[in-house]
N, C-alpha and C. Protein backbone atom coordinates (compact mmCIF):
# COMPACT_ATOMS: atom_id res chain seq x y z
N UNK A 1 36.36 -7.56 77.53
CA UNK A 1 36.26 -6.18 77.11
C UNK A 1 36.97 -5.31 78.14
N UNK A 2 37.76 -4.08 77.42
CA UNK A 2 38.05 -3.43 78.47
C UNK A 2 37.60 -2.53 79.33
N UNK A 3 38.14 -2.05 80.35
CA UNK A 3 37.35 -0.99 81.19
C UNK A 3 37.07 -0.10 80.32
N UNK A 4 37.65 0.92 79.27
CA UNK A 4 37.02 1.81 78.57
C UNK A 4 35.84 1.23 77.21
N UNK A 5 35.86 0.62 77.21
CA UNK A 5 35.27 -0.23 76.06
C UNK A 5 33.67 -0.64 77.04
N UNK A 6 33.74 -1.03 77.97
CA UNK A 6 32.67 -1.17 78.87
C UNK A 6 31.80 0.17 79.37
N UNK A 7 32.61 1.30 79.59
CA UNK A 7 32.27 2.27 79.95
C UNK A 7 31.38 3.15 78.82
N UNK A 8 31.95 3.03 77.61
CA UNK A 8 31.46 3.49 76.41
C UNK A 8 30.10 2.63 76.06
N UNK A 9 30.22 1.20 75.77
CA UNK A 9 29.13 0.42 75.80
C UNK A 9 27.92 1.05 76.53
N UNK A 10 28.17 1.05 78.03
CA UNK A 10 27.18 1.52 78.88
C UNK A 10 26.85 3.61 78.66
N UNK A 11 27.14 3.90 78.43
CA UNK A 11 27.16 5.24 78.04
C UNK A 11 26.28 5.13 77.06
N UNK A 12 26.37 4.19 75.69
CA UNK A 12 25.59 3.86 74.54
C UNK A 12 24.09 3.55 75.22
N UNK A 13 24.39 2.92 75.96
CA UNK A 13 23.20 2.23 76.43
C UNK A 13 22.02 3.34 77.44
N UNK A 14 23.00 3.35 77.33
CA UNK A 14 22.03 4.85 78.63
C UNK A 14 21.26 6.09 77.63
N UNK A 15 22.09 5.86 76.49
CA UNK A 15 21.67 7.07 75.35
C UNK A 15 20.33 6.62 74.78
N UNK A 16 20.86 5.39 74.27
CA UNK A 16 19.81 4.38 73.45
C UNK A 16 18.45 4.69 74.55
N UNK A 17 18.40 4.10 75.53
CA UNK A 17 17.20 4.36 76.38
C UNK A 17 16.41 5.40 76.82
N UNK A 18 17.39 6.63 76.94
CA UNK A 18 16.68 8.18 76.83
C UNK A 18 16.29 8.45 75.35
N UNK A 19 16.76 7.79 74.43
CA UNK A 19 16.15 8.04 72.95
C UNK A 19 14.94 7.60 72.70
N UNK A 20 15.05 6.35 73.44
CA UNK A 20 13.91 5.63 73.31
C UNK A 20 12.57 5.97 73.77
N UNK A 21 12.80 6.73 74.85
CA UNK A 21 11.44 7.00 76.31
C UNK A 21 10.88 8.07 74.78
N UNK A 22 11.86 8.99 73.90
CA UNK A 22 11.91 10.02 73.84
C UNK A 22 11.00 10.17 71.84
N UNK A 23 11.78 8.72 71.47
CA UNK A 23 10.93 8.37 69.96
C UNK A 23 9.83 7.61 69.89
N UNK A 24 9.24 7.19 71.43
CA UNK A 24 8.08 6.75 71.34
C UNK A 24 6.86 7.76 71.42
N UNK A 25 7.48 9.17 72.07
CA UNK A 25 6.49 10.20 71.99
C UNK A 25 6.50 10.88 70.28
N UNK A 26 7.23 10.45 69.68
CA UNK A 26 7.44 10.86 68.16
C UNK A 26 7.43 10.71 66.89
N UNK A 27 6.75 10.07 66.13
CA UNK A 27 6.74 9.45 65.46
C UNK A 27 7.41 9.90 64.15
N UNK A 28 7.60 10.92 64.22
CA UNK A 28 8.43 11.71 62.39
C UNK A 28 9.55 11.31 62.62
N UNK A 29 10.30 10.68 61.54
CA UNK A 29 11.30 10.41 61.33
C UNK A 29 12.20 11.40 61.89
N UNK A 30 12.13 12.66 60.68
CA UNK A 30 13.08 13.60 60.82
C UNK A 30 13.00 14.55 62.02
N UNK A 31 11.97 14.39 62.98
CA UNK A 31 12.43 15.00 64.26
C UNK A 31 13.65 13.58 65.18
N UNK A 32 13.08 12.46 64.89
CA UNK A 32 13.53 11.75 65.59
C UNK A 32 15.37 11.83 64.88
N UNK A 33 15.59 11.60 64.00
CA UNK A 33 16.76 12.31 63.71
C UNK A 33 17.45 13.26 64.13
N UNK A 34 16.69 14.53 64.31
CA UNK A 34 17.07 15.69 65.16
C UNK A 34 17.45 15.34 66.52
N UNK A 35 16.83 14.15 67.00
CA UNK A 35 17.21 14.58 68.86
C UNK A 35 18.06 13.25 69.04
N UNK A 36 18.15 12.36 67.41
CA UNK A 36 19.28 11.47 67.85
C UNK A 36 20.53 12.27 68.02
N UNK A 37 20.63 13.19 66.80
CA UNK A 37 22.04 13.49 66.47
C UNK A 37 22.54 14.77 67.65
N UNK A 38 21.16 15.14 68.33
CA UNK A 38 21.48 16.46 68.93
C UNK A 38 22.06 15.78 70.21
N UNK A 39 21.47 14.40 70.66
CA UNK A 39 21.87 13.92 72.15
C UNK A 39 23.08 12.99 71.80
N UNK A 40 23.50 12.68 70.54
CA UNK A 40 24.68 11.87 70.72
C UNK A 40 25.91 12.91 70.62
N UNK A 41 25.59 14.17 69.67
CA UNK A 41 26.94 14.86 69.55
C UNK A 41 26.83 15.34 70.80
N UNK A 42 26.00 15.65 71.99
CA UNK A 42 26.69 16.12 73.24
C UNK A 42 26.83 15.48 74.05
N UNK A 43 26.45 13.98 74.07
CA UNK A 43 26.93 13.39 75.19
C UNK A 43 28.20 12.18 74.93
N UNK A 44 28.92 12.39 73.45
CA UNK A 44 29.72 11.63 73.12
C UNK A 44 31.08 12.52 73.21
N UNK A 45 31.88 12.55 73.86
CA UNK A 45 33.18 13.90 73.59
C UNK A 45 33.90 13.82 72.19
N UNK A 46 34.06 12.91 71.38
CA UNK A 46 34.83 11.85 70.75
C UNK A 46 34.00 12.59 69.40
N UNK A 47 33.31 12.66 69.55
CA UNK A 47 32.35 13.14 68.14
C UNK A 47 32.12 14.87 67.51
N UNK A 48 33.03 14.67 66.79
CA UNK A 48 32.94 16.24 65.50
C UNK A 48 31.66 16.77 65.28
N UNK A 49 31.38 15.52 64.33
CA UNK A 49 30.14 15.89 63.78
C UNK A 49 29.16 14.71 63.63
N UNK A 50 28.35 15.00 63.89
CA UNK A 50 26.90 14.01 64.27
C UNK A 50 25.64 14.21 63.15
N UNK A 51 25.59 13.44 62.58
CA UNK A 51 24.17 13.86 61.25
C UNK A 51 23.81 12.66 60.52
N UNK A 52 22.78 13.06 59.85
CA UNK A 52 22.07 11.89 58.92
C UNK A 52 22.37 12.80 57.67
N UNK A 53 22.21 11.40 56.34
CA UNK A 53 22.54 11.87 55.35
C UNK A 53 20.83 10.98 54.85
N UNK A 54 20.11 11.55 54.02
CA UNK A 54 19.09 10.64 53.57
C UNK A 54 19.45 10.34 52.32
N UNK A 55 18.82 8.42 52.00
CA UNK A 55 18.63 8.24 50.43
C UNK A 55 17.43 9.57 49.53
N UNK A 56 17.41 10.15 48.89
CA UNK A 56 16.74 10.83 48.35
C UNK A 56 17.10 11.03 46.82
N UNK A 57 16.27 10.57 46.16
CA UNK A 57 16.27 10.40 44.11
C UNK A 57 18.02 10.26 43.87
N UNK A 58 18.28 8.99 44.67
CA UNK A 58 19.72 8.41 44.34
C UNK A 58 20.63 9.45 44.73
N UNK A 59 20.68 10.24 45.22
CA UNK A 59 21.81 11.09 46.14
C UNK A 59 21.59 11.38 47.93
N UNK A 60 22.40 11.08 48.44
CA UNK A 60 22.57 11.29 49.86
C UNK A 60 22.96 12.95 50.05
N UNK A 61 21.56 13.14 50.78
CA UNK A 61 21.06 14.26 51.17
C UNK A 61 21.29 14.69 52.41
N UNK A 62 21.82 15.99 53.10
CA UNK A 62 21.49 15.72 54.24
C UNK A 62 20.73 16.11 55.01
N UNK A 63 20.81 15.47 56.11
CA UNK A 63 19.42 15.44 57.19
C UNK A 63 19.98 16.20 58.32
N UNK A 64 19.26 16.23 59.66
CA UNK A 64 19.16 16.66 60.80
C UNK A 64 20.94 16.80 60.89
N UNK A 65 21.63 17.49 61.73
CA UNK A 65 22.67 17.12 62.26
C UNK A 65 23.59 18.24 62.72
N UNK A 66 24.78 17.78 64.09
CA UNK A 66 25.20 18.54 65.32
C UNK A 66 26.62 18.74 64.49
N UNK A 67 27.03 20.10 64.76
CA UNK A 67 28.81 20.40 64.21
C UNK A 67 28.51 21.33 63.12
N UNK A 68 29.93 21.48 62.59
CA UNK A 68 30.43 22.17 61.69
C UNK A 68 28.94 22.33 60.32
N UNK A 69 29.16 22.95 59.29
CA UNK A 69 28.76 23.72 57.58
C UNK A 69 28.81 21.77 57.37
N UNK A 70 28.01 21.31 56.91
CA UNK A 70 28.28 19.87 56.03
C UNK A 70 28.32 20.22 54.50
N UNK A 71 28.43 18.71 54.01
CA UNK A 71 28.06 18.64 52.76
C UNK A 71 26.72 18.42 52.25
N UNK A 72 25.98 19.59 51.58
CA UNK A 72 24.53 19.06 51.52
C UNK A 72 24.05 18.17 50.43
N UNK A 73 24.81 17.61 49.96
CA UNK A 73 24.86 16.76 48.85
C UNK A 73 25.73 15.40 48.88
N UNK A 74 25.50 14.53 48.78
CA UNK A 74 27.01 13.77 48.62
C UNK A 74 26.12 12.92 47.16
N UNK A 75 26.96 13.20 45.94
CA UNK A 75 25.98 12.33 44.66
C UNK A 75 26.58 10.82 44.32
N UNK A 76 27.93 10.39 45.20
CA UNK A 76 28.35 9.40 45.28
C UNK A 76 29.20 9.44 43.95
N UNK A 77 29.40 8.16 43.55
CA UNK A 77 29.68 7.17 44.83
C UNK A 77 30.95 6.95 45.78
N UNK A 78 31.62 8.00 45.62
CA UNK A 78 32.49 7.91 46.24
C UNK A 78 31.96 8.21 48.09
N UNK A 79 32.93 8.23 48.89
CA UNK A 79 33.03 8.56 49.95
C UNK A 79 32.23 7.40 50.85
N UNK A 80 32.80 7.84 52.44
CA UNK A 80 32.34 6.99 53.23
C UNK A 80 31.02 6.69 53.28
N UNK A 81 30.17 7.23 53.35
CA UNK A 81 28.59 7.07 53.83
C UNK A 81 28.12 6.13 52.13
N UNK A 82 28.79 6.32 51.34
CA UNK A 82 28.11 5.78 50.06
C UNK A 82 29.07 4.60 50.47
N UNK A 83 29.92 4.44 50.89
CA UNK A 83 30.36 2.64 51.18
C UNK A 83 29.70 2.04 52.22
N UNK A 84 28.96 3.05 53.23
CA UNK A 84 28.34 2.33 53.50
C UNK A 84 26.78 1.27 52.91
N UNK A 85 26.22 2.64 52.16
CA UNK A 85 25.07 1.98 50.95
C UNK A 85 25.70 1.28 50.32
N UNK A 86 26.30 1.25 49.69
CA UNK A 86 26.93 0.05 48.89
C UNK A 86 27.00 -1.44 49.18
N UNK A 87 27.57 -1.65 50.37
CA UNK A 87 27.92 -2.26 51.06
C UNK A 87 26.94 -2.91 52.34
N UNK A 88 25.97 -2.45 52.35
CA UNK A 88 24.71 -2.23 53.33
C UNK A 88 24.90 -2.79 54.59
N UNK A 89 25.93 -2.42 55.07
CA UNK A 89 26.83 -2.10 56.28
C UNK A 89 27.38 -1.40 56.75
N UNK A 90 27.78 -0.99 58.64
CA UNK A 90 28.49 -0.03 58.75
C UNK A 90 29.96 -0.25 58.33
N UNK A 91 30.11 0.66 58.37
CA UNK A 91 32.35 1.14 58.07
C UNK A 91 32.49 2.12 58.65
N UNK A 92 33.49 1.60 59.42
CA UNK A 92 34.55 2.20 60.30
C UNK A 92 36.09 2.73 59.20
N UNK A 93 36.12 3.41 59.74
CA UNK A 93 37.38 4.40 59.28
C UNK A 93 38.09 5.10 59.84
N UNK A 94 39.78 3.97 60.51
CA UNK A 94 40.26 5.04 61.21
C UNK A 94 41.54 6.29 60.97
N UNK A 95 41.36 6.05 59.84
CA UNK A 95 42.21 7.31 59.25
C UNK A 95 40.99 7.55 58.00
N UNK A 96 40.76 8.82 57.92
CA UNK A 96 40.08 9.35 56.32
C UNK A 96 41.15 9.66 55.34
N UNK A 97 42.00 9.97 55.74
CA UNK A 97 43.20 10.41 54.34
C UNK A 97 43.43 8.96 53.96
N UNK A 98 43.47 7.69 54.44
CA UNK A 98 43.54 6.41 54.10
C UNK A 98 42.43 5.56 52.74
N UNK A 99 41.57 6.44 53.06
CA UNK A 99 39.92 5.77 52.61
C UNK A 99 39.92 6.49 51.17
N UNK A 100 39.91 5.15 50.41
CA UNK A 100 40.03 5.86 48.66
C UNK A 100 38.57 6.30 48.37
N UNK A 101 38.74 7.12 47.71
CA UNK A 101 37.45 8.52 47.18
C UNK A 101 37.07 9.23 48.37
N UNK A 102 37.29 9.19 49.92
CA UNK A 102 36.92 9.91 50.63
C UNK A 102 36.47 11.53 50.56
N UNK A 103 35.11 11.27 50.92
CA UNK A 103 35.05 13.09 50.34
C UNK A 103 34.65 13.88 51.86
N UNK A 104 36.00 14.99 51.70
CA UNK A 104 36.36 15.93 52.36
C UNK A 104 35.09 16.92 52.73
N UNK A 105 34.36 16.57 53.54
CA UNK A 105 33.34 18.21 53.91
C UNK A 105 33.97 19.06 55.17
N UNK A 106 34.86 18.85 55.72
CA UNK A 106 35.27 19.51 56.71
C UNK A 106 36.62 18.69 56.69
N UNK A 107 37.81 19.33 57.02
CA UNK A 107 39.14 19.13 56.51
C UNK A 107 39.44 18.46 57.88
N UNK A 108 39.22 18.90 58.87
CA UNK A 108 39.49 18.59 59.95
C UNK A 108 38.46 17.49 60.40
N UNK A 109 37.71 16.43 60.04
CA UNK A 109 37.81 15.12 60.33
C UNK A 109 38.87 14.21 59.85
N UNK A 110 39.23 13.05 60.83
CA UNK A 110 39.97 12.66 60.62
C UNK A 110 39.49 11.07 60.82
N UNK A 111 38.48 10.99 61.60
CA UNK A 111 38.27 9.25 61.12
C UNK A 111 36.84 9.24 61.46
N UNK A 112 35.92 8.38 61.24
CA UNK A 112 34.43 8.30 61.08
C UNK A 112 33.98 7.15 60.94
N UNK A 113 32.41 6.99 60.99
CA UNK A 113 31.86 5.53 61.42
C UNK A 113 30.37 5.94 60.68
N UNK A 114 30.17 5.28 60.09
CA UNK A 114 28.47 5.28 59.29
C UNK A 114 27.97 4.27 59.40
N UNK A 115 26.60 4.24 59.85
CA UNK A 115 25.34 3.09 59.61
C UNK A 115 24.76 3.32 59.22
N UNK A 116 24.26 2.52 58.13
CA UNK A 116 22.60 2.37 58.07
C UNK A 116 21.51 2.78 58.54
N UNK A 117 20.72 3.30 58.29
CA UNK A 117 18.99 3.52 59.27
C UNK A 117 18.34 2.67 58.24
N UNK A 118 17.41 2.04 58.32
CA UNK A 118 16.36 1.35 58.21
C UNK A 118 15.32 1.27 58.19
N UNK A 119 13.90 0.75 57.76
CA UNK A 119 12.66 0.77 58.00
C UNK A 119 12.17 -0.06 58.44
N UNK A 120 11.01 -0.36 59.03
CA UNK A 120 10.98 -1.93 59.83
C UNK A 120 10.56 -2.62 58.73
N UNK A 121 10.81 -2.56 57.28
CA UNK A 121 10.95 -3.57 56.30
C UNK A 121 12.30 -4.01 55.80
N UNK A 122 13.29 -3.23 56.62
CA UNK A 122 14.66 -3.27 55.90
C UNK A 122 15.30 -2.64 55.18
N UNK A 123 14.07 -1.86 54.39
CA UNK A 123 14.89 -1.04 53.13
C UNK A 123 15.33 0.15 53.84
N UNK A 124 16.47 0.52 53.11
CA UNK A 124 17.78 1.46 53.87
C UNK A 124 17.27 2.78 53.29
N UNK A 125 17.49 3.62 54.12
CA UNK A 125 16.68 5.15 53.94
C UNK A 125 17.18 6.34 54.25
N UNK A 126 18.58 5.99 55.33
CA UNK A 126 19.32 7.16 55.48
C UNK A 126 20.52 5.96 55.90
N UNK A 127 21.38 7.12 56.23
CA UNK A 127 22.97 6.60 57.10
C UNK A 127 22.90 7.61 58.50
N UNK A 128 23.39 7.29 59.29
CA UNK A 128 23.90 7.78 60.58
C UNK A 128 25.40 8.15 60.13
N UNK A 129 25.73 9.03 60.76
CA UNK A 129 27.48 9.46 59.88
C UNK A 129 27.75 10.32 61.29
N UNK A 130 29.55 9.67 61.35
CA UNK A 130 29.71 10.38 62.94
C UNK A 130 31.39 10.74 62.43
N UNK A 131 31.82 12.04 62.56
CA UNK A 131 33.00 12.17 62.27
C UNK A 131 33.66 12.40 63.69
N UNK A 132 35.21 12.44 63.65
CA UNK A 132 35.45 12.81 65.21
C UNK A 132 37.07 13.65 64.31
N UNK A 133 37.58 14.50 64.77
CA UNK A 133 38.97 15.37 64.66
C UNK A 133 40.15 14.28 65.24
N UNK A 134 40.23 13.02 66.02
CA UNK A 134 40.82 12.41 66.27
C UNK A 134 41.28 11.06 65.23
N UNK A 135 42.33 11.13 64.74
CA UNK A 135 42.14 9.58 64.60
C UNK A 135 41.92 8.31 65.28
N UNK A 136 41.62 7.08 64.70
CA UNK A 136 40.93 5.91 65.43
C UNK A 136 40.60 6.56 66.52
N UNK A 137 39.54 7.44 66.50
CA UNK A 137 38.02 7.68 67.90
C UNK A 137 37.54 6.56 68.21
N UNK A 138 36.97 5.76 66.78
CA UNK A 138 36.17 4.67 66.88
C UNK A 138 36.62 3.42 66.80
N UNK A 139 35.46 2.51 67.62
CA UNK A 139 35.61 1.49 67.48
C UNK A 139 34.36 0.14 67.44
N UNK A 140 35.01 -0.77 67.39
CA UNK A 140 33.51 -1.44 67.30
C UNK A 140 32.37 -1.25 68.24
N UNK A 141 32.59 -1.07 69.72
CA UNK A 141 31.88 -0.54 70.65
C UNK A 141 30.78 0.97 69.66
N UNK A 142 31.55 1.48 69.13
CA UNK A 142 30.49 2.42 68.84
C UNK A 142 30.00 2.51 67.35
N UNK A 143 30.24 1.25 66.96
CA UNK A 143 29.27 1.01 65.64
C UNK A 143 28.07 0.04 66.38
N UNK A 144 28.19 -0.41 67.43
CA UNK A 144 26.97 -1.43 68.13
C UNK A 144 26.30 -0.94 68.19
N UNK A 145 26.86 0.81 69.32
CA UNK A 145 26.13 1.54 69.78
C UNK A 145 25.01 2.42 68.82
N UNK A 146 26.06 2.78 67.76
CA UNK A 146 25.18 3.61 67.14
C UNK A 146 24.06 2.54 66.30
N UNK A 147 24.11 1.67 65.86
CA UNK A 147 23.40 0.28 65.34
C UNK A 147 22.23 0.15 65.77
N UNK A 148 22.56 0.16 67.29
CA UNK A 148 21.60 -0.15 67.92
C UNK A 148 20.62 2.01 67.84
N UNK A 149 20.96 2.54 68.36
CA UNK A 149 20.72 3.96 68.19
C UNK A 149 20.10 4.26 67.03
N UNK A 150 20.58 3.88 65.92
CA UNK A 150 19.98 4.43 64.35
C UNK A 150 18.78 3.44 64.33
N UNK A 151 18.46 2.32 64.74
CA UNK A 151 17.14 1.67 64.79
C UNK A 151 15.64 2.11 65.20
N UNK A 152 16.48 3.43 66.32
CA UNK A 152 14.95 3.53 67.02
C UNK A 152 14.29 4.89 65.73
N UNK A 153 15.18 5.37 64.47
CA UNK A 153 14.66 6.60 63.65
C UNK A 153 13.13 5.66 63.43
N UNK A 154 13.32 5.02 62.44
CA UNK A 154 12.24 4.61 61.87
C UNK A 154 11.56 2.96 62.33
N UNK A 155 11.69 2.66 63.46
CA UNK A 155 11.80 1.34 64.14
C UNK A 155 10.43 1.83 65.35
N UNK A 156 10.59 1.33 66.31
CA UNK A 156 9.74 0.90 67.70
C UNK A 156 8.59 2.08 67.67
């Protein structure tokens, strides 16, 4: 791995653990949402926009989240965060003008990374959704990170 790739890892890791001290005093989901997305969009430079989108009566809704006006709706199925439900995996995307049905909530993202959130039964309940104004921001380092990060919403 490289030196920046290590550095980011550990950065993840340092987040993950202040989240953690921080969702064991918490148990609501949707606050714990709030102080994921509020401590990753400021301690990540790389990141636009930081938010949850929830499953809610078959449309992705959104939830807590750092940046720009969103989309408060996404009814699918197009766009990234619905490939990720689909698919019940994260996706990486490092161009969005590349990504067929991509839907535009802010013109100025340019590549993005969605996971899954979870319940400690498995069933999928929101996405983590991270846009950045850069192309390829992301990389696998920060689908781990956030992986590991979107676990502690409804987890430990």
């Amino acid at each position: 791995m490289a030196a920046a790739a290590r550095t980011l890892a550990a950065r993840y890791d340092r987040i993950r653990e202040q989240l953690a001290v921080v969702c064991q005093k918490q148990r609501d989901p949707i606050a714990r949402m709030a102080t994921v997305a509020a401590l990753l969009h400021h301690k990540q430079p790389h990141f636009f926009w930081t938010g949850f989108y929830r499953l809610l009566d078959g449309k992705l809704v959104v939830g807590p989240y750092q940046g720009p006006l969103a989309c408060a709706v996404l009814p699918g199925p197009d766009g990234v965060c619905w490939a990720a439900v689909q698919r019940g995996e994260p996706v990486l995307v490092p161009d969005v003008h590349e990504f067929p049905g991509h839907v535009a909530c802010d013109s100025r993202s340019r590549s993005e990374v969605v996971v899954p959130v979870r319940d400690r039964s498995g069933l999928m309940l929101a996405v983590l959704d991270v846009d950045s104004e850069r192309p390829a921001a992301f990389s696998a380092v920060d689908v781990a990170g956030l992986e590991a990060i979107a676990a502690l919403v409804y987890g430990e």
